[in-house]
N, C-alpha and C. Protein backbone atom coordinates (compact mmCIF):
# COMPACT_ATOMS: atom_id res chain seq x y z
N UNK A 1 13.80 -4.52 -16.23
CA UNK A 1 13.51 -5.01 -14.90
C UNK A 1 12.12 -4.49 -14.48
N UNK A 2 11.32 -5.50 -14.23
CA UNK A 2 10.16 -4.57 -13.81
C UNK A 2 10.24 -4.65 -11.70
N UNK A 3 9.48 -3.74 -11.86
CA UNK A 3 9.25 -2.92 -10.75
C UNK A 3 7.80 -3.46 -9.81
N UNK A 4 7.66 -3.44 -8.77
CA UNK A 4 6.25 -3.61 -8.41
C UNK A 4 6.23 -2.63 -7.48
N UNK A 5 5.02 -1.80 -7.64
CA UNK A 5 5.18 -0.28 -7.42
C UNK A 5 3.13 0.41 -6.78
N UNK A 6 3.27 0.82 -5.46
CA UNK A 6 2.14 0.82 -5.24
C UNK A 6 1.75 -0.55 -3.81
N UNK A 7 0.99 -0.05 -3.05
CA UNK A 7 0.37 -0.81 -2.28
C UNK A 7 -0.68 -1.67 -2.23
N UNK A 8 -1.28 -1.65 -3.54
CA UNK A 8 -2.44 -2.34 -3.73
C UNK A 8 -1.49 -4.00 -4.47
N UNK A 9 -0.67 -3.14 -5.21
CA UNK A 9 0.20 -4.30 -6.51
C UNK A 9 1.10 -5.16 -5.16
N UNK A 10 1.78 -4.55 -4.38
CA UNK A 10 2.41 -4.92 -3.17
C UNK A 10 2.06 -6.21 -2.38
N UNK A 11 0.21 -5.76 -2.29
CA UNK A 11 -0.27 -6.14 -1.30
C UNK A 11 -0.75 -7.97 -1.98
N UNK A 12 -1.10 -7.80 -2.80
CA UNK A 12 -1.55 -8.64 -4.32
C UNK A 12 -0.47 -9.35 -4.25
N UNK A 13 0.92 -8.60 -3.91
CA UNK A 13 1.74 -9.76 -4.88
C UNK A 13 2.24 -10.84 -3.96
N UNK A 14 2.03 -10.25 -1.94
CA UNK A 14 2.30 -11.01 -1.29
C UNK A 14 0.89 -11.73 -0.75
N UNK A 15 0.02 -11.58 -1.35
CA UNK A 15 -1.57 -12.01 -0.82
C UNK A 15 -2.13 -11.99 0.64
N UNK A 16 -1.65 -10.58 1.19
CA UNK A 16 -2.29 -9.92 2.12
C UNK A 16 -3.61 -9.10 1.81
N UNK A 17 -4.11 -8.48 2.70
CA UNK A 17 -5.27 -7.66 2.40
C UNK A 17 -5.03 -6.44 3.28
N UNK A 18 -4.16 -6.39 4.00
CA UNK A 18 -3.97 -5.18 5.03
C UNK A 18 -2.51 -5.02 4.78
N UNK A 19 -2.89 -3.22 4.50
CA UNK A 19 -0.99 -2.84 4.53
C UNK A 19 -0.27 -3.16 5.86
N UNK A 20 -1.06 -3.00 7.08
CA UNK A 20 -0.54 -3.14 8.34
C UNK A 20 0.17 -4.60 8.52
N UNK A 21 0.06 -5.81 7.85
CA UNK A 21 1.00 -6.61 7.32
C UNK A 21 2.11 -6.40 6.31
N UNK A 22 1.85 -5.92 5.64
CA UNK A 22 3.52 -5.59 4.65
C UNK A 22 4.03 -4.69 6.01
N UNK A 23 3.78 -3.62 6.38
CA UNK A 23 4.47 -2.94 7.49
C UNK A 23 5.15 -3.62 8.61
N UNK A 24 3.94 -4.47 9.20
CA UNK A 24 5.18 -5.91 9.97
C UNK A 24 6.03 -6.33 9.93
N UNK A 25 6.04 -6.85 9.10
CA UNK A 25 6.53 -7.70 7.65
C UNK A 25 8.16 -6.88 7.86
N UNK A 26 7.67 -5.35 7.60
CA UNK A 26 9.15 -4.72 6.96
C UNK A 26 9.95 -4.62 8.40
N UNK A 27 9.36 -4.13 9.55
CA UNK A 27 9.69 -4.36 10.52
C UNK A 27 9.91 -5.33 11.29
N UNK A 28 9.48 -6.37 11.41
CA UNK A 28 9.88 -7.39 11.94
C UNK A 28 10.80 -8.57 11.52
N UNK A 29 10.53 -8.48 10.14
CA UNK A 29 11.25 -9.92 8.94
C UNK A 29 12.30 -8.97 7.98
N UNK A 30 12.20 -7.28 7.83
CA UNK A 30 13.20 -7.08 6.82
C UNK A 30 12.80 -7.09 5.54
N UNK A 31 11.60 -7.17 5.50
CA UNK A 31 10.59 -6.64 4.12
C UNK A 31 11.27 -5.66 3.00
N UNK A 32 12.14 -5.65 1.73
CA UNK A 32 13.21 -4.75 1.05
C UNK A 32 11.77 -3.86 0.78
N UNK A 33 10.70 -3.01 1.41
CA UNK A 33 10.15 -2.53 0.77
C UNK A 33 11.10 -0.85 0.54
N UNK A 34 11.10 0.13 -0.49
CA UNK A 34 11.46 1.37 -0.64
C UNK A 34 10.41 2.26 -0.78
N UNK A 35 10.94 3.45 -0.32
CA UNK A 35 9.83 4.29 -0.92
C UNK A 35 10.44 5.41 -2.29
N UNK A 36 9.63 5.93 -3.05
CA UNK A 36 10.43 6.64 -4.32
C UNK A 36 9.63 8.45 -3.39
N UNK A 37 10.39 8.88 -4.32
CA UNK A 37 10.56 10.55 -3.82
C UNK A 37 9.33 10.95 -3.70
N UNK A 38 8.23 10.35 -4.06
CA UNK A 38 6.95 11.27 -3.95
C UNK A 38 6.03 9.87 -2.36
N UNK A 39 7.23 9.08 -2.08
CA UNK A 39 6.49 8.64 -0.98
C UNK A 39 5.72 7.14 -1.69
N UNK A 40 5.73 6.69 -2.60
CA UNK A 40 5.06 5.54 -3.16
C UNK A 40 5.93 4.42 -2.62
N UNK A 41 5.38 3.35 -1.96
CA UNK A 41 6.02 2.15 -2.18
C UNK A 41 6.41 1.19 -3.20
N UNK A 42 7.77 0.75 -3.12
CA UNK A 42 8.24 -0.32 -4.07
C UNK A 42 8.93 -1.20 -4.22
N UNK A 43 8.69 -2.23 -4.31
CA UNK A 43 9.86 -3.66 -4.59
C UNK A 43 9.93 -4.19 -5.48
N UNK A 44 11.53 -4.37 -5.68
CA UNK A 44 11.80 -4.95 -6.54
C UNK A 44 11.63 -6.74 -6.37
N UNK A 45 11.46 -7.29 -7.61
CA UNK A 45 11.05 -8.76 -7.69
C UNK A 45 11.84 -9.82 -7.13
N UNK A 46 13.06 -9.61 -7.75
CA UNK A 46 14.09 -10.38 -7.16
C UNK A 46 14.94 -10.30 -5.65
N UNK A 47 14.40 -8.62 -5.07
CA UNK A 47 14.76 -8.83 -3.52
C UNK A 47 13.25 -9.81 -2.67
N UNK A 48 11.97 -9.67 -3.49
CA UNK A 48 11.24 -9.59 -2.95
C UNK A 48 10.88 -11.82 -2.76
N UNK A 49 11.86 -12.35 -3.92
CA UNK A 49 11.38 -13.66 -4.48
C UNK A 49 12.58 -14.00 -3.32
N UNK A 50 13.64 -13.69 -2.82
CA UNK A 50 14.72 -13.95 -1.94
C UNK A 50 14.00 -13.80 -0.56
N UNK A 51 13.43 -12.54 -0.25
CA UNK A 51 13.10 -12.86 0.87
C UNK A 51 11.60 -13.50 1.58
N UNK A 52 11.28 -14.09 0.45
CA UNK A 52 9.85 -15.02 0.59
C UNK A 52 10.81 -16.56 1.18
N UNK A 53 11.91 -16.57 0.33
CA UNK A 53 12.71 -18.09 0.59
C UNK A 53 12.89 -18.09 2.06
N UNK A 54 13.69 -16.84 2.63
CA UNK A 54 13.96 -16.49 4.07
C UNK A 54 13.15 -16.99 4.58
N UNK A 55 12.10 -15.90 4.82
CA UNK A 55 10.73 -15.53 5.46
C UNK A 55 9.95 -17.53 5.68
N UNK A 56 9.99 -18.09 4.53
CA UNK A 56 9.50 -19.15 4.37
C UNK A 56 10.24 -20.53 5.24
N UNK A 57 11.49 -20.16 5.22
CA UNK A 57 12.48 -21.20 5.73
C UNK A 57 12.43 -20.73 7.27
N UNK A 58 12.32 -19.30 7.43
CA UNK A 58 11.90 -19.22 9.21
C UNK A 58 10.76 -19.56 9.58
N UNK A 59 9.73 -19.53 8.98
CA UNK A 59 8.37 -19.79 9.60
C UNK A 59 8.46 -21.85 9.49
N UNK A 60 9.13 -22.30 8.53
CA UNK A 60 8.82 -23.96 8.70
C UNK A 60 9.52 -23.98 9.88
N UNK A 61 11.16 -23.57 10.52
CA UNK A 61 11.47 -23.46 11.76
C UNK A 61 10.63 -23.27 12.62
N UNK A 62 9.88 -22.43 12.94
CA UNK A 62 9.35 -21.93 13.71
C UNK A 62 7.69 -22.85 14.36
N UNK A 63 7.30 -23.51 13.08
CA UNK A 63 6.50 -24.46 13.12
C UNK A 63 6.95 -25.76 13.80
N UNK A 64 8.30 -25.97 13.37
CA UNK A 64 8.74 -27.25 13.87
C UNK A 64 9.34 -27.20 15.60
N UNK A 65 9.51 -26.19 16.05
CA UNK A 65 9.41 -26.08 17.42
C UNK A 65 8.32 -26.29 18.82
């Protein structure tokens, strides 16, 4: 299983440029981000490919209002 691990790889993989969006993100939408024992951020792929579907299906709602 790979891992995506780090804030730069994070940031890349959702094509932001500011952590202060993944942080939103985790707070506001439920972002599965973790942190590991020394404090690094990480997500896994398959929470992360689930909640793009979410995230994606609320914002076309949200457009269509």
């Amino acid at each position: 299983m790979n891992i995506i691990i780090g804030r730069k790889d994070i940031m890349t993989r959702l094509k932001v440029l500011d952590w202060g969006t993944v942080r939103k993100w985790k707070r506001e939408y439920k972002l599965p981000i973790r942190y590991m024992p020394n404090n690094k951020p990480f997500i896994l792929p398959d929470e992360l490919n689930k909640w793009l579907i979410v995230y994606s299906e609320r914002q076309k709602k949200r457009a269509a209002l």
